[in-house]
Structure formats: structure tokens, C-alpha cells
C-alpha atoms as a PDB file:
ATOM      1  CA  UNK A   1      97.809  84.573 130.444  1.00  0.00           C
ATOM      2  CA  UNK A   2      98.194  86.423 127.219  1.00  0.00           C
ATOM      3  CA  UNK A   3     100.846  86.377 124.698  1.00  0.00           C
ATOM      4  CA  UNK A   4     102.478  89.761 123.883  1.00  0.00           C
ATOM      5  CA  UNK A   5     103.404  89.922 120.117  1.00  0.00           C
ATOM      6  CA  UNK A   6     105.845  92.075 118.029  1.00  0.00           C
ATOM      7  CA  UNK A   7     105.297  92.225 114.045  1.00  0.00           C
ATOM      8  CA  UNK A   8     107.891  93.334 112.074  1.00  0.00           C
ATOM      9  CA  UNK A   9     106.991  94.878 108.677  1.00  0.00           C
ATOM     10  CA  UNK A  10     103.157  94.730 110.031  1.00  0.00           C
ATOM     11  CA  UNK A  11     102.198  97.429 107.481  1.00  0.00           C
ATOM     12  CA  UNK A  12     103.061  95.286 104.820  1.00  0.00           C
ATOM     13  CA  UNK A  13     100.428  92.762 102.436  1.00  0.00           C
ATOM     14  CA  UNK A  14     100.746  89.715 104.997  1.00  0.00           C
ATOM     15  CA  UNK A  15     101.266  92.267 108.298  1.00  0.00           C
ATOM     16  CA  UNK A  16      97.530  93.635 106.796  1.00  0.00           C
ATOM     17  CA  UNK A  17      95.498  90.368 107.210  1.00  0.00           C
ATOM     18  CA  UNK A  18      97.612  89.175 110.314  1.00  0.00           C
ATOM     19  CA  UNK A  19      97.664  91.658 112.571  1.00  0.00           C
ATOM     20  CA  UNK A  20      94.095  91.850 112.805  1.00  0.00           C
ATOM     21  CA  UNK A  21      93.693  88.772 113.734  1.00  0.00           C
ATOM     22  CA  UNK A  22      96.204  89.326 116.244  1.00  0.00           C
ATOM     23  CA  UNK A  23      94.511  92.298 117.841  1.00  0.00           C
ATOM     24  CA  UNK A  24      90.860  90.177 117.430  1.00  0.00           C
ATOM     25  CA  UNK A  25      92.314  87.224 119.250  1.00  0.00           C
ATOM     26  CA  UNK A  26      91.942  86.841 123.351  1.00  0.00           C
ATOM     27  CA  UNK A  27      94.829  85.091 123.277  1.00  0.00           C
ATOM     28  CA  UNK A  28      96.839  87.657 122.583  1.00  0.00           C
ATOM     29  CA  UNK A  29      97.558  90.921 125.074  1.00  0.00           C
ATOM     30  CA  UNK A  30      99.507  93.628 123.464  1.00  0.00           C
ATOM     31  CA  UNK A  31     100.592  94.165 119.741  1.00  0.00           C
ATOM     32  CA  UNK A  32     103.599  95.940 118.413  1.00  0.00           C
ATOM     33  CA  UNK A  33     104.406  96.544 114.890  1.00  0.00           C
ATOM     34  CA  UNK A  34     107.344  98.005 113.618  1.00  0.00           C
ATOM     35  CA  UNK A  35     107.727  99.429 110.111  1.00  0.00           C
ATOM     36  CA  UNK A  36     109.248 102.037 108.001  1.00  0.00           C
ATOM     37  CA  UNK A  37     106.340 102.113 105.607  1.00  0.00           C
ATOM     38  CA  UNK A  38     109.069 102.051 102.730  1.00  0.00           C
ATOM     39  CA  UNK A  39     106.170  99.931 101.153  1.00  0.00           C
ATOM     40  CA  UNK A  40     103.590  99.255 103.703  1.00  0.00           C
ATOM     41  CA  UNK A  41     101.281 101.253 104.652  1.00  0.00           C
ATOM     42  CA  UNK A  42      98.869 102.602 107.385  1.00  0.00           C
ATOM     43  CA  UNK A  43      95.797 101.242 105.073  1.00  0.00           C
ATOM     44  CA  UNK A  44      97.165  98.111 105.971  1.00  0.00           C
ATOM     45  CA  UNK A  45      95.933  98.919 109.752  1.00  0.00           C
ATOM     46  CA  UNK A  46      92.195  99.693 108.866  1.00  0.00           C
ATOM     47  CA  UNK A  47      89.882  98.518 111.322  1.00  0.00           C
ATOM     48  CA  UNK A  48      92.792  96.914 113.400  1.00  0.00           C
ATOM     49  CA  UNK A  49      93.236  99.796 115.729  1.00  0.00           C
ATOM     50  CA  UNK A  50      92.621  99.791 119.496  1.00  0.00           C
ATOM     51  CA  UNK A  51      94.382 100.131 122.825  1.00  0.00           C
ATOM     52  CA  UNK A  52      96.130  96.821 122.437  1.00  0.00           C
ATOM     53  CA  UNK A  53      97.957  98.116 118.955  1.00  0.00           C
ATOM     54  CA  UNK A  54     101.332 100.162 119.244  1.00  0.00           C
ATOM     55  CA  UNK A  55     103.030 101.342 115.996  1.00  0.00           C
ATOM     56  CA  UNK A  56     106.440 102.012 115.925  1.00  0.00           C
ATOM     57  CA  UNK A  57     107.991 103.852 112.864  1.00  0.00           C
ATOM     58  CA  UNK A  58     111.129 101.831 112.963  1.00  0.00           C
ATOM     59  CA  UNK A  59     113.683 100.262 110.229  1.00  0.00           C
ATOM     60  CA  UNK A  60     115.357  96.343 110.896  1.00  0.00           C
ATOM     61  CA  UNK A  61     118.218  97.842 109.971  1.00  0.00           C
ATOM     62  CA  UNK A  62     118.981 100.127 112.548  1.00  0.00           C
ATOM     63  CA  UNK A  63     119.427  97.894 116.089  1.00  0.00           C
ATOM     64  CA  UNK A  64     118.035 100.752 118.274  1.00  0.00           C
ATOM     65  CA  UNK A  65     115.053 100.586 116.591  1.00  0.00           C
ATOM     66  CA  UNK A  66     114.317  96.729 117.098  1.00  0.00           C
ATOM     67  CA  UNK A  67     115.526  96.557 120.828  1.00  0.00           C
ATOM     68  CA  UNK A  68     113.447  99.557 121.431  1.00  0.00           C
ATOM     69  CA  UNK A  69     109.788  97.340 120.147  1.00  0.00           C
ATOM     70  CA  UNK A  70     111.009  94.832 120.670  1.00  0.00           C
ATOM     71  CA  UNK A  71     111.225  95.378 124.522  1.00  0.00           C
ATOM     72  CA  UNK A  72     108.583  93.528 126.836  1.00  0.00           C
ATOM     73  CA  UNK A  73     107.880  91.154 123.985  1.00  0.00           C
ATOM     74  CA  UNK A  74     106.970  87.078 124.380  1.00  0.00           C
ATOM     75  CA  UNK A  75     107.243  86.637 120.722  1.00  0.00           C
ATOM     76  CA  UNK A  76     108.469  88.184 117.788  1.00  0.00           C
ATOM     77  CA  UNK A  77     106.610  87.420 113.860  1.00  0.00           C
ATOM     78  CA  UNK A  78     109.954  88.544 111.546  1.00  0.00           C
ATOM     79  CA  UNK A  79     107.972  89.540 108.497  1.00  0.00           C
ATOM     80  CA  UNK A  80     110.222  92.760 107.516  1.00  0.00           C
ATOM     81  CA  UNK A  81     112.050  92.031 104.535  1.00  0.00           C
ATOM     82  CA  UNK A  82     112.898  93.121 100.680  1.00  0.00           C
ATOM     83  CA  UNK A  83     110.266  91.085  98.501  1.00  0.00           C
ATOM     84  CA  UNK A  84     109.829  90.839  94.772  1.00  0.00           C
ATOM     85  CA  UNK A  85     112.040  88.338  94.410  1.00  0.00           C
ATOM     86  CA  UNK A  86     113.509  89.276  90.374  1.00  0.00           C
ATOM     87  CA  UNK A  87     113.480  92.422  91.351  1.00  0.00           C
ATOM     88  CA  UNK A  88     116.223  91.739  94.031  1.00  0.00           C
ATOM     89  CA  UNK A  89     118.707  91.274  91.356  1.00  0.00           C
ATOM     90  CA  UNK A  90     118.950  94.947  90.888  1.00  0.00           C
ATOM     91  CA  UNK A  91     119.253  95.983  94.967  1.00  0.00           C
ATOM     92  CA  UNK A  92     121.404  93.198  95.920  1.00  0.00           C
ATOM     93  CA  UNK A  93     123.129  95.102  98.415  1.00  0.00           C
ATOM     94  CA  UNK A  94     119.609  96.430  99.616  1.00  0.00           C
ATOM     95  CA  UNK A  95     118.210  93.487  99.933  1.00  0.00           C
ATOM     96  CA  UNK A  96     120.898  91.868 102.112  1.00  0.00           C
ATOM     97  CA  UNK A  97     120.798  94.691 104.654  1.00  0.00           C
ATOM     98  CA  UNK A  98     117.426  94.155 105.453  1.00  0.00           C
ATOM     99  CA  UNK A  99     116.373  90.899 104.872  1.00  0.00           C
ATOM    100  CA  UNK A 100     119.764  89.364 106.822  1.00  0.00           C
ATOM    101  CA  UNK A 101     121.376  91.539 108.601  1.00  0.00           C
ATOM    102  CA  UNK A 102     118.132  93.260 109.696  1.00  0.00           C
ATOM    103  CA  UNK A 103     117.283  89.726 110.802  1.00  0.00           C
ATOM    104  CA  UNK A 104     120.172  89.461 112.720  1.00  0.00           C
ATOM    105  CA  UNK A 105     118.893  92.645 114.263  1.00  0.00           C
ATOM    106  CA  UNK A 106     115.745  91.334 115.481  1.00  0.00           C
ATOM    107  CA  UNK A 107     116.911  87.714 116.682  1.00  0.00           C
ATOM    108  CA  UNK A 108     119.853  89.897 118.543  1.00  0.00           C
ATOM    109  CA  UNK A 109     117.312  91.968 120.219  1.00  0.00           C
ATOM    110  CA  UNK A 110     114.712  88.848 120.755  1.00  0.00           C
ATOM    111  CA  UNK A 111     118.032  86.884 122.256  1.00  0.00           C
ATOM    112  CA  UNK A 112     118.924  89.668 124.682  1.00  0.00           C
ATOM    113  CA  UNK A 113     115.519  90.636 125.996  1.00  0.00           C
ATOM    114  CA  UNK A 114     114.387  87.280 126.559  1.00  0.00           C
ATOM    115  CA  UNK A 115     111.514  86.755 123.673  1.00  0.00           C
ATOM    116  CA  UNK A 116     110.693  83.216 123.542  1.00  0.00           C
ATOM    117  CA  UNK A 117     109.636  82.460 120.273  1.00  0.00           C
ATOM    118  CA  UNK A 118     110.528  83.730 116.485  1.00  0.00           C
ATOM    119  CA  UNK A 119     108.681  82.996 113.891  1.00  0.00           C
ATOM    120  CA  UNK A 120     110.348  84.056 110.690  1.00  0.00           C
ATOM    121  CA  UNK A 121     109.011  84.726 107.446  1.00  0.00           C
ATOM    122  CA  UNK A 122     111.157  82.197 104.740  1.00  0.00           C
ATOM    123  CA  UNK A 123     109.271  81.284 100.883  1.00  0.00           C
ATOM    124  CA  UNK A 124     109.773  78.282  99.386  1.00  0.00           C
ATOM    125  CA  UNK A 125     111.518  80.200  96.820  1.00  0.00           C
ATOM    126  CA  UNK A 126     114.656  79.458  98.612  1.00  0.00           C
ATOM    127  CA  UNK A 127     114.328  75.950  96.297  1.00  0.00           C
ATOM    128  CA  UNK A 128     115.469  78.012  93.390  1.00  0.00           C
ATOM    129  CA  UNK A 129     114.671  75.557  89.929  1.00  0.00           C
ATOM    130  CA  UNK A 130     114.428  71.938  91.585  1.00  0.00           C
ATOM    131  CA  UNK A 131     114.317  69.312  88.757  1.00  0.00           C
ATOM    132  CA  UNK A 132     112.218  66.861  91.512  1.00  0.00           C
ATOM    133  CA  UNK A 133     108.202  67.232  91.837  1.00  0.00           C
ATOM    134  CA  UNK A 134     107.809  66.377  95.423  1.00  0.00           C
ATOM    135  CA  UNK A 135     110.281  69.017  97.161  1.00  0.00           C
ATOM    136  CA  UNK A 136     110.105  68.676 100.957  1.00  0.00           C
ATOM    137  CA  UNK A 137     112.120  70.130 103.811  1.00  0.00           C
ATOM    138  CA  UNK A 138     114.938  67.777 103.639  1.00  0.00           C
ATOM    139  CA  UNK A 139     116.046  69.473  99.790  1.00  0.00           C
ATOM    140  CA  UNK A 140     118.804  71.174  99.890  1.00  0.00           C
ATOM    141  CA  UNK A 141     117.483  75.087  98.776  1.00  0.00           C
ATOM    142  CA  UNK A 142     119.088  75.755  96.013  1.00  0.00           C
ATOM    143  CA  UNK A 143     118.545  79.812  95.935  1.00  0.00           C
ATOM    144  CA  UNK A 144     118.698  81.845  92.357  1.00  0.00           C
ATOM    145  CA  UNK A 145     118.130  85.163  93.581  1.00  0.00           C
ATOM    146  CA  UNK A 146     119.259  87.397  96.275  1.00  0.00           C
ATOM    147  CA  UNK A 147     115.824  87.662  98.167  1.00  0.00           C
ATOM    148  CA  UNK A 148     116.155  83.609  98.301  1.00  0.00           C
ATOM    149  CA  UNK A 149     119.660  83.768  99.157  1.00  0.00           C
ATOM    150  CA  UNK A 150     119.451  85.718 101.821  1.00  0.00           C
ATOM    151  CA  UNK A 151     116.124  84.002 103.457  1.00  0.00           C
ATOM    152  CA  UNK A 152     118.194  80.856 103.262  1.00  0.00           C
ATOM    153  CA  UNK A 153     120.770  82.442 104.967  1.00  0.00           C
ATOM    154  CA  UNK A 154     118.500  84.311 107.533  1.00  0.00           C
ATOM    155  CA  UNK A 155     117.118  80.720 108.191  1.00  0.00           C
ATOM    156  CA  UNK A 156     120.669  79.437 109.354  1.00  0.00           C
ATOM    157  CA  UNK A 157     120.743  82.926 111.720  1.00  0.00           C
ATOM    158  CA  UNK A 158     117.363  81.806 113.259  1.00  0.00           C
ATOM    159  CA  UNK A 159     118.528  78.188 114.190  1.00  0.00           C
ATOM    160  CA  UNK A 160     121.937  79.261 115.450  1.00  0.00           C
ATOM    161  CA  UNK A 161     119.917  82.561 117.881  1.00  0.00           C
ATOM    162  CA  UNK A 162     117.579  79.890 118.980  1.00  0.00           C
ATOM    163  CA  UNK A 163     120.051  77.737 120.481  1.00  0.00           C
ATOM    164  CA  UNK A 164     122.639  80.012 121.607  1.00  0.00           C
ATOM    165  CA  UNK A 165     120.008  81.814 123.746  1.00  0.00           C
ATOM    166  CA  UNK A 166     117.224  78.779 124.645  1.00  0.00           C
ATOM    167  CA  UNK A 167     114.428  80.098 122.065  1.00  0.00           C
ATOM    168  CA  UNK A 168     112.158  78.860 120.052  1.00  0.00           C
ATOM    169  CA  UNK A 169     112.163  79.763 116.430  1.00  0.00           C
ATOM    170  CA  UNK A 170     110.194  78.319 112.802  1.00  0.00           C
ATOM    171  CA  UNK A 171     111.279  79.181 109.810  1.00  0.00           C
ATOM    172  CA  UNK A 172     107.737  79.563 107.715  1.00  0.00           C
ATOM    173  CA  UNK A 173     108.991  79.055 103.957  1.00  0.00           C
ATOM    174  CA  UNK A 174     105.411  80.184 102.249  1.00  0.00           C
ATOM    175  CA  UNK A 175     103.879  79.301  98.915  1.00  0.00           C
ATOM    176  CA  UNK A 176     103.804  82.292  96.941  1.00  0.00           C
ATOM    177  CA  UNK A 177     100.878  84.618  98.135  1.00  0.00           C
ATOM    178  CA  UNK A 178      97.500  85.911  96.702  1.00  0.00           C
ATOM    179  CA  UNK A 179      94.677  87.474  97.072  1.00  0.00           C
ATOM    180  CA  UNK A 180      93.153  90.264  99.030  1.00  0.00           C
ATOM    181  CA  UNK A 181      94.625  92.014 101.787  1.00  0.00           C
ATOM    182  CA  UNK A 182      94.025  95.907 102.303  1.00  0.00           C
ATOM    183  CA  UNK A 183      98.130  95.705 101.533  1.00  0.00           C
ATOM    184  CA  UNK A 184      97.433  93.859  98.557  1.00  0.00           C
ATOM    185  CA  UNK A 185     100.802  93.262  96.562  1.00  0.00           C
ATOM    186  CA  UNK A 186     100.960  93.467  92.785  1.00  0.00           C
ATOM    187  CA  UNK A 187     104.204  92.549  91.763  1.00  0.00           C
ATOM    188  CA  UNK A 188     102.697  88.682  92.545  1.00  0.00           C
ATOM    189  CA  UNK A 189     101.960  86.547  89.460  1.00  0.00           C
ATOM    190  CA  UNK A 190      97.992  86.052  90.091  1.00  0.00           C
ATOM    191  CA  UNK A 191      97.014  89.237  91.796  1.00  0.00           C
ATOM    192  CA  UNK A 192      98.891  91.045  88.787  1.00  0.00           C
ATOM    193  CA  UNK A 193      97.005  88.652  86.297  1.00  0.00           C
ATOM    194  CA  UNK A 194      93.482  89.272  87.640  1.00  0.00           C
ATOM    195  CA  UNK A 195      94.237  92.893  87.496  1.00  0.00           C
ATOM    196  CA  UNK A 196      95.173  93.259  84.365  1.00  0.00           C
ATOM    197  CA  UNK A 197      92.799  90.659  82.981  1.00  0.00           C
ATOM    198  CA  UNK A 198      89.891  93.204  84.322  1.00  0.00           C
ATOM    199  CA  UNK A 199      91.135  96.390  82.703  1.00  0.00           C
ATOM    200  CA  UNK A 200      92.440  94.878  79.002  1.00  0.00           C
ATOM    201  CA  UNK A 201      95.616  93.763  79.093  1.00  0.00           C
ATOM    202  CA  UNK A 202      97.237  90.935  77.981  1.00  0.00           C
ATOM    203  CA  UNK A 203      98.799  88.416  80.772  1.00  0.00           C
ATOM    204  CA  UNK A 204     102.417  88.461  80.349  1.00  0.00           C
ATOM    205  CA  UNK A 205     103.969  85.216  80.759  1.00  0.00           C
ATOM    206  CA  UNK A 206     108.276  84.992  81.271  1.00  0.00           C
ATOM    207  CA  UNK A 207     109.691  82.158  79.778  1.00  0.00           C
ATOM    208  CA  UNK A 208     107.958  79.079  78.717  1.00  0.00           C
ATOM    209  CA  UNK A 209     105.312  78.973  81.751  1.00  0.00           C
ATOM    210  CA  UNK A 210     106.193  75.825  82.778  1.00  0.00           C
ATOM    211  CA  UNK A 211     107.926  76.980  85.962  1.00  0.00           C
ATOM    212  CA  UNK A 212     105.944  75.124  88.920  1.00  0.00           C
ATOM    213  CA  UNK A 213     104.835  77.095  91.711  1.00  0.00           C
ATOM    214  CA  UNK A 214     103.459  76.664  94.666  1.00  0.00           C
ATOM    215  CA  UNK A 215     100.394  79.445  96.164  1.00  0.00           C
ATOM    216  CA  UNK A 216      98.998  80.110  99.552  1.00  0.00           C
ATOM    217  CA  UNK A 217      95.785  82.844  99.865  1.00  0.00           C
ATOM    218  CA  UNK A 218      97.601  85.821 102.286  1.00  0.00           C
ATOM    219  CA  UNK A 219      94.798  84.657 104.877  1.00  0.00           C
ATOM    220  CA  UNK A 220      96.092  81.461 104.896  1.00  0.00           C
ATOM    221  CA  UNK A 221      99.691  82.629 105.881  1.00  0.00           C
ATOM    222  CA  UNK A 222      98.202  84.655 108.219  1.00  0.00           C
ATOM    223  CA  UNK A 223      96.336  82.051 109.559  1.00  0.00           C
ATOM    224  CA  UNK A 224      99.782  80.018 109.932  1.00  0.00           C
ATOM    225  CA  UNK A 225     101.946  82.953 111.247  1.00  0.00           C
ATOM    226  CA  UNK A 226      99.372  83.326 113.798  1.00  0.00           C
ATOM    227  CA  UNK A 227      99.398  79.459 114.515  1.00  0.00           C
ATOM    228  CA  UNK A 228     102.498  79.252 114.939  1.00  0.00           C
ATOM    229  CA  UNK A 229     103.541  82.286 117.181  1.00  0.00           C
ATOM    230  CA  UNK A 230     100.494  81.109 120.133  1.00  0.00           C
ATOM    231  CA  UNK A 231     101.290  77.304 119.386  1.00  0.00           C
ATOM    232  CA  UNK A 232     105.146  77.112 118.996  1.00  0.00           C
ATOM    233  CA  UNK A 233     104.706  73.636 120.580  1.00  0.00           C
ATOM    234  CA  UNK A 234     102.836  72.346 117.238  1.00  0.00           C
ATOM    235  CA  UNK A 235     105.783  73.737 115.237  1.00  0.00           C
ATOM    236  CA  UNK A 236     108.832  71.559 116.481  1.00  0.00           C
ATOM    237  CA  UNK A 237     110.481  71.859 113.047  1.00  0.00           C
ATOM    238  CA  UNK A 238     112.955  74.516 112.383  1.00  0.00           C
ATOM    239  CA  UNK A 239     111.860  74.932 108.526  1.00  0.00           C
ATOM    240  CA  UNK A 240     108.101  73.751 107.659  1.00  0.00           C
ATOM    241  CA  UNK A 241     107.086  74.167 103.715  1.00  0.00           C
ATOM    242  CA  UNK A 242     103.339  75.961 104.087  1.00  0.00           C
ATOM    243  CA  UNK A 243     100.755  76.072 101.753  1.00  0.00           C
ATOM    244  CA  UNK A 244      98.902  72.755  99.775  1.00  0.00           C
ATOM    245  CA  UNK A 245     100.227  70.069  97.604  1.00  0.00           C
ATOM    246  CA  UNK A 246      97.039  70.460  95.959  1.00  0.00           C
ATOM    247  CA  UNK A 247      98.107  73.956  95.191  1.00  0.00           C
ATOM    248  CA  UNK A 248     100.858  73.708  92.906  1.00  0.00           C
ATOM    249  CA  UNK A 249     100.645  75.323  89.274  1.00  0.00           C
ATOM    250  CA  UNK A 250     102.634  75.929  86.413  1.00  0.00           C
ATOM    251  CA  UNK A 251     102.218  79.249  85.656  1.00  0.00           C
ATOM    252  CA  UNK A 252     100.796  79.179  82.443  1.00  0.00           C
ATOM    253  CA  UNK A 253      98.194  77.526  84.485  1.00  0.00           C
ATOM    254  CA  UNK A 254      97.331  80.460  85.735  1.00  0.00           C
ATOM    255  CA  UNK A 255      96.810  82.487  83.197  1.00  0.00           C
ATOM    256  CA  UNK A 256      93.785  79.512  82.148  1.00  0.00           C
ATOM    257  CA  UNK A 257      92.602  79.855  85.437  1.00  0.00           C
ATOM    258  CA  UNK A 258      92.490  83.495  85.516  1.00  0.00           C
ATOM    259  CA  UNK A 259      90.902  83.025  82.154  1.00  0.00           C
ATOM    260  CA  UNK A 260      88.155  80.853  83.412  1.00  0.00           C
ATOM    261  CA  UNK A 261      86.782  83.611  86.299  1.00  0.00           C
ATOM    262  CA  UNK A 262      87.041  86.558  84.782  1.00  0.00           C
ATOM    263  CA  UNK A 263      86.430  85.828  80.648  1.00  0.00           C
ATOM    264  CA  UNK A 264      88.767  85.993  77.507  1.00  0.00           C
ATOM    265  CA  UNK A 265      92.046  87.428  77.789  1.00  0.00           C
ATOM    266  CA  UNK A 266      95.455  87.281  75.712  1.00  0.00           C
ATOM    267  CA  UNK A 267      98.746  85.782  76.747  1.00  0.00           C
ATOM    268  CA  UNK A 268     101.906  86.826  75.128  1.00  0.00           C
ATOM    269  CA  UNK A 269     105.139  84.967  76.559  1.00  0.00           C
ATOM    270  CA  UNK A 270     108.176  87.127  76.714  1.00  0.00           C
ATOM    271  CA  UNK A 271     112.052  85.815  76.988  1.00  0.00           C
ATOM    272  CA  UNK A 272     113.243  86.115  80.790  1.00  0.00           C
ATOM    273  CA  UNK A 273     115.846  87.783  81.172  1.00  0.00           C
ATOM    274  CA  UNK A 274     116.535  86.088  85.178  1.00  0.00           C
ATOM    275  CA  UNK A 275     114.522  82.823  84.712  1.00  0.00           C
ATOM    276  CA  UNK A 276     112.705  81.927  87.439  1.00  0.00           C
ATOM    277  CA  UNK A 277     112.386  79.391  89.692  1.00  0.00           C
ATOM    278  CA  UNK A 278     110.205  76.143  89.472  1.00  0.00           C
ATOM    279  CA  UNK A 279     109.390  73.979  92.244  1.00  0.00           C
ATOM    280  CA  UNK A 280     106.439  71.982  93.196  1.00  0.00           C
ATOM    281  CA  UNK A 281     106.622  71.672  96.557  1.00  0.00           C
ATOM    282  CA  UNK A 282     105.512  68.971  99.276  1.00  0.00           C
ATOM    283  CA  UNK A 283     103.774  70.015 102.298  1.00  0.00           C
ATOM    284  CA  UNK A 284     103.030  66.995 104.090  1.00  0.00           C
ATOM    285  CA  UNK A 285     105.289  68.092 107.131  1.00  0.00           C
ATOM    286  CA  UNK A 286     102.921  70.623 107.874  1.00  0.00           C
ATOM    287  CA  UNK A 287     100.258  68.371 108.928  1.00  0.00           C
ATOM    288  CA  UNK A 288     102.029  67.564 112.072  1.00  0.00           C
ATOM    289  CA  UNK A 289     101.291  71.346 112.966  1.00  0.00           C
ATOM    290  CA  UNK A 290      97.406  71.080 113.305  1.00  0.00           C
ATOM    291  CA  UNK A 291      97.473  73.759 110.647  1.00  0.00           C
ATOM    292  CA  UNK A 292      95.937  73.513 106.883  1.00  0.00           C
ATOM    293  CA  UNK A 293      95.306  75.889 104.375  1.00  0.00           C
ATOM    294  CA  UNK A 294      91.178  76.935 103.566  1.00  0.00           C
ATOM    295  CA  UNK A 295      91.829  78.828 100.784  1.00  0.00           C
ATOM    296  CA  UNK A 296      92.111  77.130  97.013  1.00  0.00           C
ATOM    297  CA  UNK A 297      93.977  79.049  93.965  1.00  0.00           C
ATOM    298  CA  UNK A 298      90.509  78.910  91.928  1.00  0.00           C
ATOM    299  CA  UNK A 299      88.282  80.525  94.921  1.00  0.00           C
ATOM    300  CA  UNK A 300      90.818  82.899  95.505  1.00  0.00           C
ATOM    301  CA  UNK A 301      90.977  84.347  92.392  1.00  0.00           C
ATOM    302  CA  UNK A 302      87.133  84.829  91.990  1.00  0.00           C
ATOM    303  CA  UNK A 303      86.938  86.807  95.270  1.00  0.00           C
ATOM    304  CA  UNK A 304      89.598  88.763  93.993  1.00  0.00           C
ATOM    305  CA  UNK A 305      87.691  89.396  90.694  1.00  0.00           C
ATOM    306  CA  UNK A 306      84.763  90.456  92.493  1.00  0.00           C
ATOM    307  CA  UNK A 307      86.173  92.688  94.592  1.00  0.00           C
ATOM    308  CA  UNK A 308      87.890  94.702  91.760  1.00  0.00           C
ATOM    309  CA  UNK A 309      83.974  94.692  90.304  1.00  0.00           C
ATOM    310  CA  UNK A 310      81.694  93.995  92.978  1.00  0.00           C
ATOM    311  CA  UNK A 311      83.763  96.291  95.180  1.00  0.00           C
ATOM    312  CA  UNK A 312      84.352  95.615  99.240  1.00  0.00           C
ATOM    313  CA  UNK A 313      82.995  92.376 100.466  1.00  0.00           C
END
């Protein structure tokens, strides 16, 4: 018996390491991604393509399109959405079309056709600037910016779908994410650093750098989108904080560590306009799941400096 899988946003920088893994997995029969490539792209499908992979140039916004790949579906991974979260200040409207309504969209669609499980994508960043150190699922999230806003929001959408039509549903609120994926992201604090580290720039730090944060490698997420779409058993939660205690930073931490694997940079700290959020999050509720994190900040961010000079692994 084999799990048929939808991805949403599958083109994007997690859709690129996950679906792979999907396709690669016995477990799993058919895949379906849907994406208007708005920012993903097919790169993100390299080596990923076979029989068992549909691709669907679709939008979350537009219902037809999400009913239509959505059809024949056991579960559905919800990772289409408006990221760059300080950026979302400036498409507020943009950003709540897609990352809630759109949402609404797919859990309508998953409620009518019968999907049993959602797992949705949800970031930590929904905590906004908690003043406590240990910040677990049972804070209040405290959002500062539309994309958070509107994941928190898309979070209370999942848990009313789920029990109005008998599914199962997560809410995945992710450590910030790094390191390489064919969709590799840059508008995320460390891959941004390492770049610009390598070719001569100085690291630009907003604020003070004290902001805590919280990071996951993007093959870690994958690892837990995947775990918890073919184990929704494991996942009993509605919200689980993923990623590693271990793995909280301030950011001007990161600049040091950035520093350390890649040689002598300079850091200039700039007024923020939007400060950003700080929270250093607790993950223990994850290890009820069976799932952990293999990836560390530091071993990240080497592979990623030697694949900007080493080139592919």
C-alpha cells in the first residue's frame, strides 16, 4: 500500500530537497506538485523526474487549480506560501491571498475529496520577539509581520478543516532554513552570509544582532515534512516546534561562525527599519515524533562554503 502525495509549492527551496525524497521512497506511489513557479523553479526538479512525478502549473489561489491536483490524493504537504518574512511588510495584501486564503484553498479541496492528512508548512516565526528563552508550543505566537500573521492564522484554518471533515493535519512551525538545495533561497540570514562572505562583502547585520533564532538545514525539514506526511500517527500534535535546541543563535553569532569556515570578513550593523523577531525556541515536543534533526548550523555552513568553491558535491 503506497501513499499518494500532493506538494504544494514543490518547485520551491524546501519542495527541491523533499520531493526527491518523495519520488526515491517505496513508500510512496504517485507525486503531484503544484506550483506557479512565481519563485520556484524547474531546477528545483533535477534528477527527481520519473513516471511517478506529475507537475501541475497551478496557483493556491485559484480553487480550480487545487481541487484539480489535488484529486486522487491521500495526503497533501501545504508548502505554497509568500516567504521572506520583512519583506511581507510591503505585499501585505499579497501575502494574505496566498499564504491564507490559498490555504483555505487547499484544506477546502483536501476536505472535499477525502485527503487524509495535511501537513502544513508554519515557522516558528509566528513567536514574533518573545522575551522568554525556552519558547515551546504552549506560547502564545505573538506574530510581527504579515507572513507570521497569516501562518498563525492558516494554523487555526488547519485545526478547524481537520475536525470539521475527520482529517489529520500538523502544523510544522520550522527553524529558519539553510543550506543547499538546488532551490537554494538567499534572502535567508546564513545562506546570504556565506555568499557574500565568499565574493567580498561585508555581512550586514540589522539591529543589534542579538535577536535569537532558531535554524534547521532544508534537508532536515525535508526529512520532517516527509516524516510526518507517511507517519501522521507519530505527529499527534496539531503545532510541533522543529529544528534543535542546540541550534539556537543570535545572529551576530552567525556572522562569527560564518567567519570561522570561510576566513576574515567585515560586519557593519545597520538600524532596522522592521526589527525582527527573537526567539529561542524549545523543541523538546518533537521528540515524541521519532524525528531529530542531523544537520548542525556549523556543518552546514562549511558544505555550503564548499560548494560555492569546491563546486557540486
Amino acid at each position: 500500500m503506497t501513499t499518494d502525495v500532493l506538494v504544494t509549492g514543490g518547485c520551491g527551496y524546501i519542495g527541491s530537497a523533499l520531493v526527491p525524497r518523495l519520488v526515491a521512497d517505496d513508500r510512496v506511489g504517485e507525486v503531484v506538485v503544484l506550483d506557479n513557479l512565481a519563485s520556484g523553479s524547474p531546477r528545483a526538479l533535477l534528477g527527481a523526474v520519473d513516471d511517478s512525478l506529475t507537475v501541475r502549473h497551478g496557483d493556491v489561489r485559484e480553487y480550480g487549480d487545487v481541487e484539480s491536483a489535488t484529486r486522487g490524493m491521500d495526503t497533501v504537504i501545504h508548502l505554497a506560501a509568500i516567504t521572506g518574512a520583512a519583506s511581507t511588510h510591503d505585499r501585505c495584501a499579497e501575502t494574505v491571498a496566498v499564504n491564507e486564503d490559498g490555504t483555505e484553498n487547499v484544506l477546502t479541496a483536501a476536505g472535499k475529496l477525502g485527503v487524509e492528512t495535511v501537513v502544513f508548512a508554519s515557522s516558528c516565526n509566528v513567536y514574533g520577539r518573545a522575551t522568554s528563552t525556552h519558547v515551546d508550543e504552549t506560547v502564545t505566537p505573538d506574530p510581527i509581520n504579515p507572513y507570521a500573521e497569516t501562518k498563525r492564522d492558516a494554523e487555526t484554518l488547519l485545526a478547524e478543516y481537520c475536525e470539521a471533515f475527520g482529517m489529520d493535519g500538523v502544523a510544522l512551525r520550522l527553524a529558519t532554513n539553510f543550506g543547499y538545495a538546488p532551490g537554494i533561497r538567499f534572502n535567508l540570514v546564513v545562506n546570504d552570509f556565506v555568499f557574500r562572505a565568499l565574493t567580498g562583502r561585508p555581512l550586514t547585520v540589522y539591529g543589534d544582532g542579538d535577536n535569537w533564532r532558531p535554524f534547521i538545514h532544508v534537508a532536515d525539514a525535508a526529512r520532517a515534512y516527509k516524516h510526518a506526511a507517511l507517519h501522521p500517527g507519530d505527529w499527534s500534535e496539531h503545532v510541533y516546534n522543529v529544528g534543535s535546541t542546540a541550534e539556537n543563535y543570535r545572529i551576530a553569532e552567525i556572522a562569527e561562525i560564518v567567519e570561522e569556515a570561510v576566513g576574515a570578513v567585515e560586519i557593519t550593523y545597520l538600524e532596522d527599519e522592521h526589527p525582527g523577531p527573537s526567539y529561542h525556541v524549545d523543541f523538546d515536543r518533537l521528540d515524541s515524533t521519532g524525528f531529530q534533526p542531523r544537520w548542525t548550523l556549523r556543518e552546514g555552513v562549511r558544505d555550503l562554503a564548499g560548494r560555492f568553491t569546491d563546486g557540486p558535491h
